[in-house]
N, C-alpha and C. Protein backbone atom coordinates (compact mmCIF):
# COMPACT_ATOMS: atom_id res chain seq x y z
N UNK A 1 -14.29 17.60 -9.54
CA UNK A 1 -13.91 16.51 -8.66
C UNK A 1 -15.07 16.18 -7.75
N UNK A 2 -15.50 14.76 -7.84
CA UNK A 2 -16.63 14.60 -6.97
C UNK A 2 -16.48 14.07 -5.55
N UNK A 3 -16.91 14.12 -4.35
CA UNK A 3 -16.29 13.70 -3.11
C UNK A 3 -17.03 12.29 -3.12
N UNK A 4 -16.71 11.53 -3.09
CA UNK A 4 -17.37 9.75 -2.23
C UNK A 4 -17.98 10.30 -0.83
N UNK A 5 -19.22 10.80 -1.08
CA UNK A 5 -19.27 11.31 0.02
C UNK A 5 -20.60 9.84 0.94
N UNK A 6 -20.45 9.24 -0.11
CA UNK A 6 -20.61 7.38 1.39
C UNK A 6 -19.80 6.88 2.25
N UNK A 7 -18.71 7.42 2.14
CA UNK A 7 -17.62 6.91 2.65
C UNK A 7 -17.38 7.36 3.77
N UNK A 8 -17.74 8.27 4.35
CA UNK A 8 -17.63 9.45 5.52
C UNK A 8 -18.50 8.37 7.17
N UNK A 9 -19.32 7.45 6.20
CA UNK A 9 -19.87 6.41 7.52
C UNK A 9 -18.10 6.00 7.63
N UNK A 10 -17.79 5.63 7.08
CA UNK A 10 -16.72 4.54 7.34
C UNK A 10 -15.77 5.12 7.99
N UNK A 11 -15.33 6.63 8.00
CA UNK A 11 -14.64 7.23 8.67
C UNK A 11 -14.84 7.60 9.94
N UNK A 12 -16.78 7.79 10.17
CA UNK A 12 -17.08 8.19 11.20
C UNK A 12 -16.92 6.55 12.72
N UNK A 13 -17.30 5.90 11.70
CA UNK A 13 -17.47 4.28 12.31
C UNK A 13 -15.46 3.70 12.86
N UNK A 14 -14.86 4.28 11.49
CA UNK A 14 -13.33 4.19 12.25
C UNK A 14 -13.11 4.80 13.57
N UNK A 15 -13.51 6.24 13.20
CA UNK A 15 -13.21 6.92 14.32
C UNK A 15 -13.56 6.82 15.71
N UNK A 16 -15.03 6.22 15.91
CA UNK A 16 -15.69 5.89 17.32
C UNK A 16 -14.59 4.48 17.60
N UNK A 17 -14.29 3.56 16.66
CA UNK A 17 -13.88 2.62 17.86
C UNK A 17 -12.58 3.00 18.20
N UNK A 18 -11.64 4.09 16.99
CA UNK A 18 -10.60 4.47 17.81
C UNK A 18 -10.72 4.90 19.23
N UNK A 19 -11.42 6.00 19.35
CA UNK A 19 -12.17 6.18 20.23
C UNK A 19 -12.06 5.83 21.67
N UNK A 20 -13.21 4.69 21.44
CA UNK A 20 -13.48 3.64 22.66
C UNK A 20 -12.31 2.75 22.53
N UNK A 21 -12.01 2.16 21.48
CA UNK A 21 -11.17 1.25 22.18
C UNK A 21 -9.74 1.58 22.75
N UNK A 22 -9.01 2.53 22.61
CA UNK A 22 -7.69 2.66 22.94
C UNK A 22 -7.93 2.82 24.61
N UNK A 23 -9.07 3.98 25.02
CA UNK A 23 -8.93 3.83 26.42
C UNK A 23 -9.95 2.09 27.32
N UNK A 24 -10.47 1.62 26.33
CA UNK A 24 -10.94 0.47 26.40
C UNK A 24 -9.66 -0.74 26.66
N UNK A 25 -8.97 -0.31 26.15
CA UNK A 25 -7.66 -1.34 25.88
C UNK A 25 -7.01 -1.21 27.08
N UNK A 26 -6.88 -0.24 27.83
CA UNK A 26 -5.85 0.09 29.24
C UNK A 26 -6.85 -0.19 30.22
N UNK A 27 -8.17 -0.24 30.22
CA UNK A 27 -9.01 -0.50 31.60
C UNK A 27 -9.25 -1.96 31.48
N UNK A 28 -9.29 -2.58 30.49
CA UNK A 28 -10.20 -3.59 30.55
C UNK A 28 -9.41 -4.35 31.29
N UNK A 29 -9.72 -5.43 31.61
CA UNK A 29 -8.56 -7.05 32.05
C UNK A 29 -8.06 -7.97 30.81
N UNK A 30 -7.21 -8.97 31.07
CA UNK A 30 -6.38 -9.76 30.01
C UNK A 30 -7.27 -9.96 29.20
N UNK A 31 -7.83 -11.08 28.89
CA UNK A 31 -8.81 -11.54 27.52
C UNK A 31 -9.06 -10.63 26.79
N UNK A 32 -9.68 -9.16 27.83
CA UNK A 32 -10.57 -8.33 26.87
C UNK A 32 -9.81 -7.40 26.45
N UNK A 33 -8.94 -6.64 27.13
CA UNK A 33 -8.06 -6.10 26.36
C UNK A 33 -7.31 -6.10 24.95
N UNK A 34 -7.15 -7.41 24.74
CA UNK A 34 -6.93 -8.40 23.67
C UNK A 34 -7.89 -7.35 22.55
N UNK A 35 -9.28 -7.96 22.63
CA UNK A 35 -10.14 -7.92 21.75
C UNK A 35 -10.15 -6.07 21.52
N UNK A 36 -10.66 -5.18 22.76
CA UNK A 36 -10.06 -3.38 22.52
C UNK A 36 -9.18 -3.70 21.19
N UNK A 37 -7.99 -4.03 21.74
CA UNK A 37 -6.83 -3.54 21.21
C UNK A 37 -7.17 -3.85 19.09
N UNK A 38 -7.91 -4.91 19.06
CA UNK A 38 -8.34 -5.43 17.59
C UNK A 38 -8.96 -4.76 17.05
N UNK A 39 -9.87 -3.59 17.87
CA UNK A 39 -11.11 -3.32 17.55
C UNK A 39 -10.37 -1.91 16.96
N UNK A 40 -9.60 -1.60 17.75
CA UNK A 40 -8.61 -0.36 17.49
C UNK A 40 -8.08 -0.62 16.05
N UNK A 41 -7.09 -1.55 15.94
CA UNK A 41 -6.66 -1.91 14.65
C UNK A 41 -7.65 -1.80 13.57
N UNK A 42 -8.71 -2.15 13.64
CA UNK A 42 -9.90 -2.51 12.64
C UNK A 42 -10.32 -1.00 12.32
N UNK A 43 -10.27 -0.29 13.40
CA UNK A 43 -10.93 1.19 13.31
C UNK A 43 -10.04 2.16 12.61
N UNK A 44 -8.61 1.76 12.80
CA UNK A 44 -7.60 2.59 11.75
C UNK A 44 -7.93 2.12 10.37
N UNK A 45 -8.02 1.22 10.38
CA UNK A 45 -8.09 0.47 9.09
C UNK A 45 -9.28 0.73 8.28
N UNK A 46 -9.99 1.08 8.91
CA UNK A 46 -11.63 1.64 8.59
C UNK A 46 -11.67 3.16 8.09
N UNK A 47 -11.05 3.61 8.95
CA UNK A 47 -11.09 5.27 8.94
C UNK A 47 -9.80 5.43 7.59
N UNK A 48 -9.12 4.65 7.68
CA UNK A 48 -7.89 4.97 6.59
C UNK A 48 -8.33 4.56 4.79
N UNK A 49 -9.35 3.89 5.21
CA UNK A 49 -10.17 2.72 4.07
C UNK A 49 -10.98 4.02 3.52
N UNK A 50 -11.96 4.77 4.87
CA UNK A 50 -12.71 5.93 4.48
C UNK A 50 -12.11 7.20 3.62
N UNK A 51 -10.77 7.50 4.11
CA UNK A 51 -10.21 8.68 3.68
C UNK A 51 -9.79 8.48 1.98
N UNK A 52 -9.39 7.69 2.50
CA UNK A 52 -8.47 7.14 0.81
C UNK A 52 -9.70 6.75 -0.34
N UNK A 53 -10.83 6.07 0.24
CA UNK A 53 -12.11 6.26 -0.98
C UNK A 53 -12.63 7.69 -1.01
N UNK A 54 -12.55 8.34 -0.23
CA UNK A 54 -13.58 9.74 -0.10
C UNK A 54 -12.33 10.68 -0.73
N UNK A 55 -11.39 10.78 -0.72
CA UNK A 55 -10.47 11.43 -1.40
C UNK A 55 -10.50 10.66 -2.83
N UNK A 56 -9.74 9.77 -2.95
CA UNK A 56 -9.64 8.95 -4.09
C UNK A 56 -10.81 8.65 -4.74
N UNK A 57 -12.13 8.77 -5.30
CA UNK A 57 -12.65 7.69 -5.21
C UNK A 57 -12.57 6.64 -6.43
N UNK A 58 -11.83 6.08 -7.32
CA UNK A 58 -11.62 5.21 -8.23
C UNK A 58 -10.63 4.56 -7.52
N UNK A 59 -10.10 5.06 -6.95
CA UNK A 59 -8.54 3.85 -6.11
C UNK A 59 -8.15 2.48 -6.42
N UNK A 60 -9.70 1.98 -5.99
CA UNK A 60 -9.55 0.40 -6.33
C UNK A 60 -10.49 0.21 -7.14
């Protein structure tokens, strides 16, 4: 079994904006909070994108 082991940026890159943005999301003010809160979404989505190729890697 071989690991996708490129994929580990994508997990590491999920993981920082989880990161920053969740406590980014409670300090910031209206507008920007907004944008945290996206960046968060994007970063699950990143890190979940990472796991599932680096485990999987034929998936898609």
């Amino acid at each position: 079994m071989s690991i996708g082991y490129k994929y580990i940026g994508l997990i590491m890159a999920g993981l920082a904006a989880i990161c920053w943005g969740l406590p980014a999301s409670h300090r910031l003010k209206f507008p920007f909070d907004i944008g945290a809160a996206l960046i968060v979404l994007a970063g699950v989505i990143a890190m979940t994108l990472g796991v599932l190729l680096t485990c999987i890697p034929g998936f898609f």
